[in-house]
N, C-alpha and C. Protein backbone atom coordinates (compact mmCIF):
# COMPACT_ATOMS: atom_id res chain seq x y z
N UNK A 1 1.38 -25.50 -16.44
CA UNK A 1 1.87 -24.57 -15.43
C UNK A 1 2.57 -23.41 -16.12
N UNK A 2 2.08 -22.44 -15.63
CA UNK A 2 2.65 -20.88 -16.70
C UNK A 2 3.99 -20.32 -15.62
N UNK A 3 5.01 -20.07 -16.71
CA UNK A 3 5.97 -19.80 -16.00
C UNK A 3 6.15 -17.97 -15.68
N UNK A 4 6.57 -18.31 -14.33
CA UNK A 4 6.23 -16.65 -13.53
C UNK A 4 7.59 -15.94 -13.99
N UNK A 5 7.85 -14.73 -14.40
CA UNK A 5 8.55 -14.10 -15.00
C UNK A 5 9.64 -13.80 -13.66
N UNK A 6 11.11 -13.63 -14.39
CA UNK A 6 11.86 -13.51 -12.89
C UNK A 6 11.43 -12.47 -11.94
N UNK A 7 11.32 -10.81 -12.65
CA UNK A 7 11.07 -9.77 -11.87
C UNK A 7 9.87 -10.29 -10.68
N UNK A 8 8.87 -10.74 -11.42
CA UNK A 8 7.35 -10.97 -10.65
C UNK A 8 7.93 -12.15 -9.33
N UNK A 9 8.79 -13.35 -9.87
CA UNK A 9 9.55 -14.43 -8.56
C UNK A 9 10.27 -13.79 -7.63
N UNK A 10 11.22 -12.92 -7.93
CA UNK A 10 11.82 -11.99 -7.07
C UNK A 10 11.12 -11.26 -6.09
N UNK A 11 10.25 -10.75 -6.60
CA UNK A 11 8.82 -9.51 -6.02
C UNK A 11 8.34 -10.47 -5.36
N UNK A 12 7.71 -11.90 -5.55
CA UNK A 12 7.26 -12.23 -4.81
C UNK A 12 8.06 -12.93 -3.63
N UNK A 13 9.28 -13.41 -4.07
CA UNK A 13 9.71 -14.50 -2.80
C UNK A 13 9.97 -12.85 -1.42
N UNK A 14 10.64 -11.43 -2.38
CA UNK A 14 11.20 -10.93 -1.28
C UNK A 14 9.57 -9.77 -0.43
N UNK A 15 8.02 -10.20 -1.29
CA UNK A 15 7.13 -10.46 0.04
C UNK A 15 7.01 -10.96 1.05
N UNK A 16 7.31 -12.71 0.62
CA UNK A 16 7.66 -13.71 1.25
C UNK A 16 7.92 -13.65 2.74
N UNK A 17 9.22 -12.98 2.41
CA UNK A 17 10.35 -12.51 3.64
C UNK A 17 9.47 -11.83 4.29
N UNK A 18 9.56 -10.55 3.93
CA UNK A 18 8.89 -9.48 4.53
C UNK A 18 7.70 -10.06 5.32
N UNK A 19 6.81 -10.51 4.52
CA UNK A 19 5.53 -10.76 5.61
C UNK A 19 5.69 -11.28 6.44
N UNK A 20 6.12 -12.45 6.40
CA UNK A 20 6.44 -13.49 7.55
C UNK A 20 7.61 -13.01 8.80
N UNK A 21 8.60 -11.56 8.73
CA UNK A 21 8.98 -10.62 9.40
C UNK A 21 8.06 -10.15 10.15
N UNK A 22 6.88 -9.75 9.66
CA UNK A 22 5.90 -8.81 10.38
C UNK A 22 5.78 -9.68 11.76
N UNK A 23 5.32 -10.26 12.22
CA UNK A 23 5.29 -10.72 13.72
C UNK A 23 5.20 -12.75 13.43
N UNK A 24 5.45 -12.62 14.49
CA UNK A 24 5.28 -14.34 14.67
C UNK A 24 4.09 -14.70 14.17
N UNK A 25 3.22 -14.46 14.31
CA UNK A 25 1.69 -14.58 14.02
C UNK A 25 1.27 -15.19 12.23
N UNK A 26 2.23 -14.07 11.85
CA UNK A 26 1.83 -13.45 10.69
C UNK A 26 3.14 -15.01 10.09
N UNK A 27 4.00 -14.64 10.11
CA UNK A 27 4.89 -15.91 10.02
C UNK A 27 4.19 -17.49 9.91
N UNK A 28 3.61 -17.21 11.10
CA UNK A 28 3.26 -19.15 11.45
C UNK A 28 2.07 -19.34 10.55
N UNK A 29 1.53 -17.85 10.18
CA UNK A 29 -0.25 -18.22 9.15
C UNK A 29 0.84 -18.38 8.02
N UNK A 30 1.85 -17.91 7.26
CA UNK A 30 2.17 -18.03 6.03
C UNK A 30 2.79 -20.08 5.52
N UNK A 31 3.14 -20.32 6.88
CA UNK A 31 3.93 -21.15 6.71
C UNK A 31 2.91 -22.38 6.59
N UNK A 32 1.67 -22.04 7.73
CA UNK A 32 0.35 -23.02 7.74
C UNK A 32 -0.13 -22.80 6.27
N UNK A 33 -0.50 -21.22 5.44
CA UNK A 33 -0.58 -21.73 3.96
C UNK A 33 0.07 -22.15 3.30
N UNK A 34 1.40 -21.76 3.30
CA UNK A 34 2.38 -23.24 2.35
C UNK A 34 2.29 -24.60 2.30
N UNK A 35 1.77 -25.02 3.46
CA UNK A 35 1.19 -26.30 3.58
C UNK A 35 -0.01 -26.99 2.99
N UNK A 36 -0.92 -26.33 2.90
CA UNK A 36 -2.12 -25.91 2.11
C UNK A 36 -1.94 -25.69 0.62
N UNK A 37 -1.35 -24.79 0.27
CA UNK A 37 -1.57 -24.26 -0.88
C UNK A 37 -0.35 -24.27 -1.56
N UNK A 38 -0.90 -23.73 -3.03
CA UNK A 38 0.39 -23.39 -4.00
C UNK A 38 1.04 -22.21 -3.54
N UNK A 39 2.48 -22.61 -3.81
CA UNK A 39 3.34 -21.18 -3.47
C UNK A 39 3.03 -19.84 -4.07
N UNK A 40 2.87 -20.08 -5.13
CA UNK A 40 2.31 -18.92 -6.05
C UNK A 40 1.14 -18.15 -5.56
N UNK A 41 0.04 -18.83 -4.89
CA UNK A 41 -0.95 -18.24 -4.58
C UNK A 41 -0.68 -17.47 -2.70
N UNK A 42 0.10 -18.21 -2.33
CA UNK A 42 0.61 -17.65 -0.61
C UNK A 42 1.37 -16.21 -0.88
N UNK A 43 2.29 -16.57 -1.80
CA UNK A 43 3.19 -15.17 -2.25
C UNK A 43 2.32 -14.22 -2.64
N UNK A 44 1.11 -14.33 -3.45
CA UNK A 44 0.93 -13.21 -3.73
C UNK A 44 -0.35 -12.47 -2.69
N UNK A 45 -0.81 -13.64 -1.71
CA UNK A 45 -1.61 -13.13 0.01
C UNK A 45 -0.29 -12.16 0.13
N UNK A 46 0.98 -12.50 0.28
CA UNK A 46 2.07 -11.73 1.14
C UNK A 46 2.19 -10.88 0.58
N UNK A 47 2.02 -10.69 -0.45
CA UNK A 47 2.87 -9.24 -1.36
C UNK A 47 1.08 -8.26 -1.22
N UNK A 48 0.32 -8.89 -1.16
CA UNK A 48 -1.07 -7.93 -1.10
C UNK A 48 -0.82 -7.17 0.51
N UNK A 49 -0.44 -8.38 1.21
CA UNK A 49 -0.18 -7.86 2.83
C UNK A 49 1.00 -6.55 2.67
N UNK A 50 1.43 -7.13 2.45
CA UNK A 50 2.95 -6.12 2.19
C UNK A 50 2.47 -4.77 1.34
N UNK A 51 1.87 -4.68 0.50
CA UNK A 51 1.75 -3.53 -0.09
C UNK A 51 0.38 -2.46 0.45
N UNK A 52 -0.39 -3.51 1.23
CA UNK A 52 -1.51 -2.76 1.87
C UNK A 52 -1.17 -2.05 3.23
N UNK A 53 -0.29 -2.48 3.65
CA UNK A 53 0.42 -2.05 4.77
C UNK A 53 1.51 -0.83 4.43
N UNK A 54 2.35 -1.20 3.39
CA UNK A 54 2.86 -0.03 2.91
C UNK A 54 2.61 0.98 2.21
N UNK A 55 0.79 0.74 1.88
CA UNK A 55 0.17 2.07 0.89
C UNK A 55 -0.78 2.80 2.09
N UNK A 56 -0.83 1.82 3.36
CA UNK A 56 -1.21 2.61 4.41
C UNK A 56 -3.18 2.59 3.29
N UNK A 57 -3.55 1.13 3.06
CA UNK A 57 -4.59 1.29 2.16
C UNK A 57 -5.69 0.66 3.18
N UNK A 58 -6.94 1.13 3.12
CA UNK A 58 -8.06 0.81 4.32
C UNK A 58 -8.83 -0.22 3.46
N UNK A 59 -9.25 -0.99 4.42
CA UNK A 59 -9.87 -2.26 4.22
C UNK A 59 -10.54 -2.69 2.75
N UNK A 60 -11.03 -1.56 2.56
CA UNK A 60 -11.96 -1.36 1.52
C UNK A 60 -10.81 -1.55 -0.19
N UNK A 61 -9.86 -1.02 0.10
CA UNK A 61 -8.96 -0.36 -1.08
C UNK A 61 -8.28 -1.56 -1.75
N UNK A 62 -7.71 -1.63 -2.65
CA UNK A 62 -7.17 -2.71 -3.94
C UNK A 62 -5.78 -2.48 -3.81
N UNK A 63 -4.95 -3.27 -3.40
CA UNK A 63 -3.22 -3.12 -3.94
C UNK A 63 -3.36 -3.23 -5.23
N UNK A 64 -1.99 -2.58 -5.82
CA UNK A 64 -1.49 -2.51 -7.10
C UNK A 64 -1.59 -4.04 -7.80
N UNK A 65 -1.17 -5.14 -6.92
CA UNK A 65 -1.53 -6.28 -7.15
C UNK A 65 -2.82 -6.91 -6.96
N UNK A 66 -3.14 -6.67 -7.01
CA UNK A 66 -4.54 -7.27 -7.36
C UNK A 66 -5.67 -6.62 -8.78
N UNK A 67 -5.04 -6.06 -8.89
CA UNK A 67 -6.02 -5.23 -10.11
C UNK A 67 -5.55 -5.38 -11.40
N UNK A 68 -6.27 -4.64 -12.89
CA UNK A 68 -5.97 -4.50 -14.03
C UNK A 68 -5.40 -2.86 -13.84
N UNK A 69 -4.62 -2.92 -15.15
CA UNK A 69 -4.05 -1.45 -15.11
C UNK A 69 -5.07 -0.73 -15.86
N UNK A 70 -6.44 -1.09 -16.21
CA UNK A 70 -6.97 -0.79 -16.76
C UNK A 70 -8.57 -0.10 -15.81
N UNK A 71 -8.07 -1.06 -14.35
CA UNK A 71 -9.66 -0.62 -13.75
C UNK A 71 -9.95 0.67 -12.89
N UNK A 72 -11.11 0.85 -13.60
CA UNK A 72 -11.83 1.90 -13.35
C UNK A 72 -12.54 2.29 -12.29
N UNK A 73 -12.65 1.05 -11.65
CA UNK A 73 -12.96 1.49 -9.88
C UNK A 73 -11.94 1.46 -8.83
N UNK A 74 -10.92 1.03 -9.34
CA UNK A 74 -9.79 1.61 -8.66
C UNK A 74 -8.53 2.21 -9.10
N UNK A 75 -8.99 3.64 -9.36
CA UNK A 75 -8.18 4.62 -10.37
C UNK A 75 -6.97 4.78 -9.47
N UNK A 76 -6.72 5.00 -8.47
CA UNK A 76 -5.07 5.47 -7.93
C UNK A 76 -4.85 4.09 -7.63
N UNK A 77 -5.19 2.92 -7.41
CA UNK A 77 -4.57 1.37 -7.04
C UNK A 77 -4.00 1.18 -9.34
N UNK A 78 -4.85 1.95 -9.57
CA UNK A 78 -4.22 1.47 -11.06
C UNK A 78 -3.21 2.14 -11.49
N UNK A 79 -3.64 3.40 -11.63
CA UNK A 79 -2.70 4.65 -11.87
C UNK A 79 -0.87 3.93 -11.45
N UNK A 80 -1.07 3.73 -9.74
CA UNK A 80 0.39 3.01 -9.13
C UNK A 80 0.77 2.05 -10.35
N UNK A 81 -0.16 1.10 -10.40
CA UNK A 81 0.07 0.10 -11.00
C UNK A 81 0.85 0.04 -12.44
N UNK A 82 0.46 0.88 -13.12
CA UNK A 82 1.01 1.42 -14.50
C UNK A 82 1.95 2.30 -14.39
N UNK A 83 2.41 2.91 -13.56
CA UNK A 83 3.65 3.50 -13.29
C UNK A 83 4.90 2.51 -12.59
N UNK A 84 4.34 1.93 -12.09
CA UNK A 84 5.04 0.52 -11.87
C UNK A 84 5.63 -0.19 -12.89
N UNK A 85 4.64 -0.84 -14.00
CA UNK A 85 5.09 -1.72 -14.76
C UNK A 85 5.69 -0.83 -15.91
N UNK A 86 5.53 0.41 -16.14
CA UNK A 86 6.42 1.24 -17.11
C UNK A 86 7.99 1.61 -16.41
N UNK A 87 8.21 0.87 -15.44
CA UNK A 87 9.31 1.33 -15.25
C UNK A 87 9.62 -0.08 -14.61
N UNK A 88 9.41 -0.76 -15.26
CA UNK A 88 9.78 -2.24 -15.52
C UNK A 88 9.78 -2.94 -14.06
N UNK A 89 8.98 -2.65 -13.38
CA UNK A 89 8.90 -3.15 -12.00
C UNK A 89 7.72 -4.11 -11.39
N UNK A 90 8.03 -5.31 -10.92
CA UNK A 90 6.76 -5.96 -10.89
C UNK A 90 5.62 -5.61 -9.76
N UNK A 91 4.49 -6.07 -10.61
CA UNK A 91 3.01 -5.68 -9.84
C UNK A 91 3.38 -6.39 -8.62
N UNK A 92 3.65 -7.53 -7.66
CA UNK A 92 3.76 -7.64 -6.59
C UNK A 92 5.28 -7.44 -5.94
N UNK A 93 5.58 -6.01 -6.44
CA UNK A 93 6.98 -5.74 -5.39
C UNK A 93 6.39 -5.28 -4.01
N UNK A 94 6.58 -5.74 -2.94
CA UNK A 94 5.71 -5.40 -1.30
C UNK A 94 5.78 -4.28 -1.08
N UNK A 95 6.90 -3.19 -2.01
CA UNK A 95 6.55 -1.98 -1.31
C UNK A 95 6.63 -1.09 -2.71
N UNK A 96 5.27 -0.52 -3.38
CA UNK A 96 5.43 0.38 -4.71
C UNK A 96 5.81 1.59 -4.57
N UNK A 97 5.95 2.40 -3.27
CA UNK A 97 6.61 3.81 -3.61
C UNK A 97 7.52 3.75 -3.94
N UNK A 98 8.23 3.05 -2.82
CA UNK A 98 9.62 2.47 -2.67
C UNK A 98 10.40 2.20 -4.13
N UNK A 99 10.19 1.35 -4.57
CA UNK A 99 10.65 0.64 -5.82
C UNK A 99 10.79 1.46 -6.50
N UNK A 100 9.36 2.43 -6.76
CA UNK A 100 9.39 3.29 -8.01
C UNK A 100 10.56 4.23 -7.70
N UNK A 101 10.35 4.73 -6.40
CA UNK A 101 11.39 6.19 -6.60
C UNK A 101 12.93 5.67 -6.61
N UNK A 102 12.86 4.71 -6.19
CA UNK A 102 14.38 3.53 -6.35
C UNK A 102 14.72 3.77 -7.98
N UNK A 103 13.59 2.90 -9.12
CA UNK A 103 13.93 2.92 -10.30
C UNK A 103 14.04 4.45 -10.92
N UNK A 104 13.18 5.11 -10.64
CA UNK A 104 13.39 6.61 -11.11
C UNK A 104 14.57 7.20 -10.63
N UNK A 105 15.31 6.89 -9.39
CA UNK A 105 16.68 7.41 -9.36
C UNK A 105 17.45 6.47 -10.31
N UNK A 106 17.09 5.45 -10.52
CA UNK A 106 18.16 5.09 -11.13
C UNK A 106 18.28 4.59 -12.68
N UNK A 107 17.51 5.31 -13.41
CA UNK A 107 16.79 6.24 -14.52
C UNK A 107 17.58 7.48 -14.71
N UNK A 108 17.61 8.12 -13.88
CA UNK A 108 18.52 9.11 -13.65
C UNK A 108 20.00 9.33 -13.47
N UNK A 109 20.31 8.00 -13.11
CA UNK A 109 22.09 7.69 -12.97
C UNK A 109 22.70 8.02 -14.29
């Protein structure tokens, strides 16, 4: 079992939250996959939910989490992605504008 780095546990438990906020619905499916599945793998359904919703990204499109910082068919889901982790922020934080312009102010302090 590979151990998940704190930033990335953090990012994911406070998807966690968040998704299961979004409506009752959305809540009672997360809790039916915890039952089911590894935590690790539910957190990071939530943090994909969470960030597709907050990149305002259409069906078709890749969260920052889910990709390499390297891929080439999804150049702005990567682009985020590597501006993310250069500013030491994990690939499944639920919301990447957010975070970033958070750490860039406070880069700036």
């Amino acid at each position: 079992m590979t151990m998940i780095p704190d930033r990335d546990r953090v990012a994911l438990e406070l998807a966690l939250t968040q998704c299961r906020a979004e409506d009752a619905d959305r809540d009672a499916q997360i809790t039916a996959m915890l039952a089911e599945r590894p935590w690790r793998q539910v957190a990071e359904f939530a943090s994909t939910c969470c960030q597709s919703r907050a990149l305002k990204l259409k069906p078709w499109q890749l969260s920052p989490c889910q990709i390499d910082v390297d891929d080439r068919e999804h150049k702005q889901a990567a682009k985020l992605l590597r501006e993310m982790l250069s500013l030491g922020v994990s690939r499944f934080h639920p919301d990447p504008l957010a975070v970033i312009e958070e750490a860039k102010e406070a880069a700036n302090r």
